[in-house]
N, C-alpha and C. Protein backbone atom coordinates (compact mmCIF):
# COMPACT_ATOMS: atom_id res chain seq x y z
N UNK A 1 -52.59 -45.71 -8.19
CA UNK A 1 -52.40 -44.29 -8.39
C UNK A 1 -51.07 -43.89 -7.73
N UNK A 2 -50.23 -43.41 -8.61
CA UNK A 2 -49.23 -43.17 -7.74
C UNK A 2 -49.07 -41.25 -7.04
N UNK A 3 -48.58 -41.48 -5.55
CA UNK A 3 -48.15 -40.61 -5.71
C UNK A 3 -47.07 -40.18 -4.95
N UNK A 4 -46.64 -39.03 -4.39
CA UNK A 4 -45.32 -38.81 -3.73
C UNK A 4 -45.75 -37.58 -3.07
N UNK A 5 -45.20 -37.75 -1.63
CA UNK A 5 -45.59 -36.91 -0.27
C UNK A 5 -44.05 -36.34 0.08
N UNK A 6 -43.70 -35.35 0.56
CA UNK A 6 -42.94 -34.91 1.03
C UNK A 6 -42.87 -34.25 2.40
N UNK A 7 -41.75 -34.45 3.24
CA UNK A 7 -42.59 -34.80 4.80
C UNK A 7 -40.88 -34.47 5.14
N UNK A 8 -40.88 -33.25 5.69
CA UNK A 8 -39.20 -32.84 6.49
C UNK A 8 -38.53 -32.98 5.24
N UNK A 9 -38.64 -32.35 4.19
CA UNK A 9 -37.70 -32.44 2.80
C UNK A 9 -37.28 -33.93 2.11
N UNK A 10 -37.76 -34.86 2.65
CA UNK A 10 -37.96 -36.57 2.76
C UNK A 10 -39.03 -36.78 1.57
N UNK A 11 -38.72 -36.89 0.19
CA UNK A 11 -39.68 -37.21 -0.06
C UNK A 11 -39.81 -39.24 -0.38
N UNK A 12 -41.04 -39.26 -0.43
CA UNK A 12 -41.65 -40.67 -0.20
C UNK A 12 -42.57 -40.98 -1.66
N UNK A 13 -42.26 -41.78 -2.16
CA UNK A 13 -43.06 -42.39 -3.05
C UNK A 13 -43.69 -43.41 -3.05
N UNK A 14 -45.26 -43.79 -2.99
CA UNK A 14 -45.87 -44.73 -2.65
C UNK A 14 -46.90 -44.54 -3.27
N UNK A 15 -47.59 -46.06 -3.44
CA UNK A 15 -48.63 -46.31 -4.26
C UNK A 15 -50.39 -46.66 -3.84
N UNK A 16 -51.50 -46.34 -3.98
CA UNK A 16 -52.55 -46.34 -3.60
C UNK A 16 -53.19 -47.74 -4.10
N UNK A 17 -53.52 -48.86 -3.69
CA UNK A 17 -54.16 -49.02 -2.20
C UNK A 17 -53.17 -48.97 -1.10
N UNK A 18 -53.18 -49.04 0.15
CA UNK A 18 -52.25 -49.15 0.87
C UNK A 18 -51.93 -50.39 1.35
N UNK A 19 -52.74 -51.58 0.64
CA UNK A 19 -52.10 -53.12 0.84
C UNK A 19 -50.84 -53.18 -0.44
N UNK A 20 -50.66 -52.14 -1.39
CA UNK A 20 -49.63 -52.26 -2.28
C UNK A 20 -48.94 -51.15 -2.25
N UNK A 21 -48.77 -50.02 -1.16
CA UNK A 21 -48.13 -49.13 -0.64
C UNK A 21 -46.56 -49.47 -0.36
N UNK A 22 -45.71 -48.59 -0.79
CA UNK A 22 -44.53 -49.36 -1.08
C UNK A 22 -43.42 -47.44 -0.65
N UNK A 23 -43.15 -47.44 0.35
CA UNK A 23 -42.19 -46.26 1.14
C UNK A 23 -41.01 -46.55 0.18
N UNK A 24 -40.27 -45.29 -0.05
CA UNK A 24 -39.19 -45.41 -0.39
C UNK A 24 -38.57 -44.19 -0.60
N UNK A 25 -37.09 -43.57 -0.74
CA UNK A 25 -36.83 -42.18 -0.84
C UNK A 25 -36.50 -42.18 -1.85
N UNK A 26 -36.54 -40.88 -2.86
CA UNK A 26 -36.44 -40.17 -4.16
C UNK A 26 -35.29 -40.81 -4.71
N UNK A 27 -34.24 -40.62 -4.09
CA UNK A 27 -32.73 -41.46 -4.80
C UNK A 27 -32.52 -42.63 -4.40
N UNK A 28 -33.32 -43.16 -4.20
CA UNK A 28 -33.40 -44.88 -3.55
C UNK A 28 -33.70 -45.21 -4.44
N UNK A 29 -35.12 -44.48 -5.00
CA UNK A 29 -36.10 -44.68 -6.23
C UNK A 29 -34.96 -45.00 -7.71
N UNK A 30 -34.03 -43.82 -7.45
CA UNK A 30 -33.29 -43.02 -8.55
C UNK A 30 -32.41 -44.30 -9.34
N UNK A 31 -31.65 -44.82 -7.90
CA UNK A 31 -31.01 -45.65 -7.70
C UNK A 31 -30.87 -47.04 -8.17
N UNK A 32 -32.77 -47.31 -7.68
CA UNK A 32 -33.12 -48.69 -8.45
C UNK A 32 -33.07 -48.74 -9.55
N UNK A 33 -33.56 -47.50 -9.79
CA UNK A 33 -34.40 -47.62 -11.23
C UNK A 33 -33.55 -47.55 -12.36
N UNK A 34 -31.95 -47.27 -12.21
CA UNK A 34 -30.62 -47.15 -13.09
C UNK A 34 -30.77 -45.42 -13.31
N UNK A 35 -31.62 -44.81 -12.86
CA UNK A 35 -31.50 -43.16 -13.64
C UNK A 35 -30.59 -42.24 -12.67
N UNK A 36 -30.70 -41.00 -13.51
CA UNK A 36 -30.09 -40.15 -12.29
C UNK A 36 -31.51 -39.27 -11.44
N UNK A 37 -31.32 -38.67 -10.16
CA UNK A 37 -32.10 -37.94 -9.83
C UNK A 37 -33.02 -37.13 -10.25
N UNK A 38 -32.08 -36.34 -11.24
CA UNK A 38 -32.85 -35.44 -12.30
C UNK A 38 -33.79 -36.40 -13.43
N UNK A 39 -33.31 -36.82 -13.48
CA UNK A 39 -34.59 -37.96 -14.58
C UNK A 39 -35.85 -38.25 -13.65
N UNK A 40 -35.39 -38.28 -12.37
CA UNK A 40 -36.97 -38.87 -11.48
C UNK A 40 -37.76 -37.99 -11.58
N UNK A 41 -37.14 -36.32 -11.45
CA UNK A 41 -37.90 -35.24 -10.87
C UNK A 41 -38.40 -35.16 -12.06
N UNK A 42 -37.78 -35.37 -13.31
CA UNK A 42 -38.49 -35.11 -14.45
C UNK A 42 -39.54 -35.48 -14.53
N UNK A 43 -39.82 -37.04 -14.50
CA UNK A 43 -40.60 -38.25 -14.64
C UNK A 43 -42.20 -37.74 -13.44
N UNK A 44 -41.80 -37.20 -12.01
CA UNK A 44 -42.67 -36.52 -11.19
C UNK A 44 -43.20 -35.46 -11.47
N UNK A 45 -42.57 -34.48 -12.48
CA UNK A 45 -43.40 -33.51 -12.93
C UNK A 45 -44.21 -33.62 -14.41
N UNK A 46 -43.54 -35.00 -14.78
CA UNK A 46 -44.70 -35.17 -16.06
C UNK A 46 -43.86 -34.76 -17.21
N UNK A 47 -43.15 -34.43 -17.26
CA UNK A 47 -41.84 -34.09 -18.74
C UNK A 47 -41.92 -35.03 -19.71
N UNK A 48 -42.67 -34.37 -20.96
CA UNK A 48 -42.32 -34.96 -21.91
C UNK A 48 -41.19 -35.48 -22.65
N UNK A 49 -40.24 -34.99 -22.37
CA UNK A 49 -38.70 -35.57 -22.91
C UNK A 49 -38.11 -36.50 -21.90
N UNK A 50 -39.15 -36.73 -21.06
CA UNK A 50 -38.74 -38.68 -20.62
C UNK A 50 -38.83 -39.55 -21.29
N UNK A 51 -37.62 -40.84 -21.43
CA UNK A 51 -38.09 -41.45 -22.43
C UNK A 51 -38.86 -42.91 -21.86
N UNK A 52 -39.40 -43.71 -22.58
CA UNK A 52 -40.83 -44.22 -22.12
C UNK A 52 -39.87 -45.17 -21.33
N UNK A 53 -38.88 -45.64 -21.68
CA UNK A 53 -37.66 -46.74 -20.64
C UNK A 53 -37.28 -46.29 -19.36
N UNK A 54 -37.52 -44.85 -19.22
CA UNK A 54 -36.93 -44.25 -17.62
C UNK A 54 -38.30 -44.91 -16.99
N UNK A 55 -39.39 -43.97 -17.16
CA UNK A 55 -40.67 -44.37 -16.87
C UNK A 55 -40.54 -45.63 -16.15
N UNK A 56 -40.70 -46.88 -17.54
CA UNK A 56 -40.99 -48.22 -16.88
C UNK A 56 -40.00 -48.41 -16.11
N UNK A 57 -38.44 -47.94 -15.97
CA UNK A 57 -37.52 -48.42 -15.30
C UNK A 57 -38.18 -48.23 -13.39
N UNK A 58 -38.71 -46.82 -13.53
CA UNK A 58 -39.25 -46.51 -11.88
C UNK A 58 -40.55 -47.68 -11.96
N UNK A 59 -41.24 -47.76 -12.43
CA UNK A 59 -42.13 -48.94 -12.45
C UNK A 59 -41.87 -49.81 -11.99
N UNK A 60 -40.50 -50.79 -12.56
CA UNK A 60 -40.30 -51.95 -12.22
C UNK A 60 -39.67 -51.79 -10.87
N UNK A 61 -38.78 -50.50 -10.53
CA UNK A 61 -38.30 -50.72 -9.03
C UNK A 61 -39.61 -50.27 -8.17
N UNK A 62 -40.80 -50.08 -8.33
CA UNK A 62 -41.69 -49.65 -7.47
C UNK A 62 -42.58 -51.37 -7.35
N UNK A 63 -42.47 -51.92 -8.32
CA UNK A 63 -42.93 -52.99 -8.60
C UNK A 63 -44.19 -53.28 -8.85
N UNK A 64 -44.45 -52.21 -9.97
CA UNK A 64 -45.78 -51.80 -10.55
C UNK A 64 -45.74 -52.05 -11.92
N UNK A 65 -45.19 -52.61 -12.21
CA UNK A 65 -44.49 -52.88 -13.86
C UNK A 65 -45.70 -53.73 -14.45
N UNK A 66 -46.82 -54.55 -13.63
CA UNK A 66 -47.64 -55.53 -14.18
C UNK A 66 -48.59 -54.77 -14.43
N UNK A 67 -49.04 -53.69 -13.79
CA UNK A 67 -50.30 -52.76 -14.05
C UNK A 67 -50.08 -51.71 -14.88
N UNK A 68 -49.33 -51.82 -15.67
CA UNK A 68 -48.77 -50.85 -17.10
C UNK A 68 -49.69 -51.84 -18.11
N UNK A 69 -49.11 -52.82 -18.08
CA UNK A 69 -49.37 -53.84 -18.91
C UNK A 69 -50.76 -53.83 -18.95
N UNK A 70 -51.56 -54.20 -17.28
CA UNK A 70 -52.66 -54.36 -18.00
C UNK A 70 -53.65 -53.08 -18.27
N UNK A 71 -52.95 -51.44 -18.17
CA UNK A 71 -53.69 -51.13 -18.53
C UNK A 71 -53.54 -50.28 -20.14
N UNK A 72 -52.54 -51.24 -20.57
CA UNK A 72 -52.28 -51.09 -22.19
C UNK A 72 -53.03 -52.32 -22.77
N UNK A 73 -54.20 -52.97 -22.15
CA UNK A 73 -54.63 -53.99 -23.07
C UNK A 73 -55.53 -53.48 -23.27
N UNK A 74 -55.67 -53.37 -24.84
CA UNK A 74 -56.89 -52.70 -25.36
C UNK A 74 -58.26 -54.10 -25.51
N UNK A 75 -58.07 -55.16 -24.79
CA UNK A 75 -59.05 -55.97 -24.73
C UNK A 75 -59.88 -56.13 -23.11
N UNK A 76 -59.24 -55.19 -22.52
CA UNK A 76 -59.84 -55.27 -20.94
C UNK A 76 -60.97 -54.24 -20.75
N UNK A 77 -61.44 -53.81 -21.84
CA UNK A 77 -62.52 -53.09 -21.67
C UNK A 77 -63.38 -53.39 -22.69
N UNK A 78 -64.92 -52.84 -22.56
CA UNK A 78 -65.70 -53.26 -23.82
C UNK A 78 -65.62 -52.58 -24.57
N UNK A 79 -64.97 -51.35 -25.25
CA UNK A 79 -64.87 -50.42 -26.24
C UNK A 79 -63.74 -50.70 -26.91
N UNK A 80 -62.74 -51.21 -25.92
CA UNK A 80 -61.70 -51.76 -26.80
C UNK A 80 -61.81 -53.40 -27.36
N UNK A 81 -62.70 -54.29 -26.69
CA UNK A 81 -63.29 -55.35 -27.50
C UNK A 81 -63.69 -54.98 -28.48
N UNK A 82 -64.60 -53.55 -28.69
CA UNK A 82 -65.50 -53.25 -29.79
C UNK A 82 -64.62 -52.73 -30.76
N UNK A 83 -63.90 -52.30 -30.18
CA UNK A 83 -62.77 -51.82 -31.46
C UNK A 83 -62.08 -52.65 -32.30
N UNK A 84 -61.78 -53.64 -31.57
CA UNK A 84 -60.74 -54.27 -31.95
C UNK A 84 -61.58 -55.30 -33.00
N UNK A 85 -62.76 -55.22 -33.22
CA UNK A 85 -63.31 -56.56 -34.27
C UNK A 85 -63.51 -55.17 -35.23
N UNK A 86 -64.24 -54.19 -34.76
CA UNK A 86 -63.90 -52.93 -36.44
C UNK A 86 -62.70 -53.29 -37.17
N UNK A 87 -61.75 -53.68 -36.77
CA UNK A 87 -60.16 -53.11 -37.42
C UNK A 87 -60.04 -54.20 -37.91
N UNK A 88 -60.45 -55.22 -37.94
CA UNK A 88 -60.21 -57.13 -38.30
C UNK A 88 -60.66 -56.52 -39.95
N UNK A 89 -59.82 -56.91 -40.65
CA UNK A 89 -59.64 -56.49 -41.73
C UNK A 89 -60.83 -58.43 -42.26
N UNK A 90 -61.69 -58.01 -43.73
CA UNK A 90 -62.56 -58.77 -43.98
C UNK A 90 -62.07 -59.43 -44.51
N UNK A 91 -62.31 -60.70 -45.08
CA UNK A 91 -62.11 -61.91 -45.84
C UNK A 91 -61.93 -61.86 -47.19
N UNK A 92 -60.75 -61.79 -48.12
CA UNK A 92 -61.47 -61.59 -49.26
C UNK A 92 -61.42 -62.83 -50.13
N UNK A 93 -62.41 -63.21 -50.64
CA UNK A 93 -62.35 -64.41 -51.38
C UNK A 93 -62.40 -64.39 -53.16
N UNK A 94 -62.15 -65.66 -53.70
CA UNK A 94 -61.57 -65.59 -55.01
C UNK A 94 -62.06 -66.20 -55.21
């Protein structure tokens, strides 16, 4: 879960559990991640006219980039197992 604390105008971005808690400041963040500042704050308030590459870019400098992934697999749950044999298109034979 991510989130971001601000503490003496310092803000801190870090991630929940706190064995994968990861300190860092806003333009550090900005920095890694190739964006400008204003793209972060965007990205922190949820702005839809982020584009999905800024996003993963703070991901990968937070180094959370693997838990995107797995929670875009529509096979890690049982509804999306169940889905995914609906859509299996049938056999057709001749």
């Amino acid at each position: 879960m991510p989130m971001s604390i601000s503490i003496n105008g310092t803000r801190r971005h870090y991630w929940w559990p706190p064995a994968e808690r990861i300190f860092i400041k806003a333009d550090e963040l900005a920095e890694r991640a190739g964006i400008s500042r204003s793209t972060l704050q965007k990205i922190e308030r949820g702005d839809s006219g982020v584009s999905i590459g800024a996003v993963l870019s703070v991901m990968q400098a937070l180094g959370q980039l693997d838990h995107i992934a797995e929670a875009l697999d529509p096979l890690s749950t049982d509804l999306g197992r169940l889905r995914s044999t609906e859509s299996l298109p049938k056999r057709v034979r001749r």
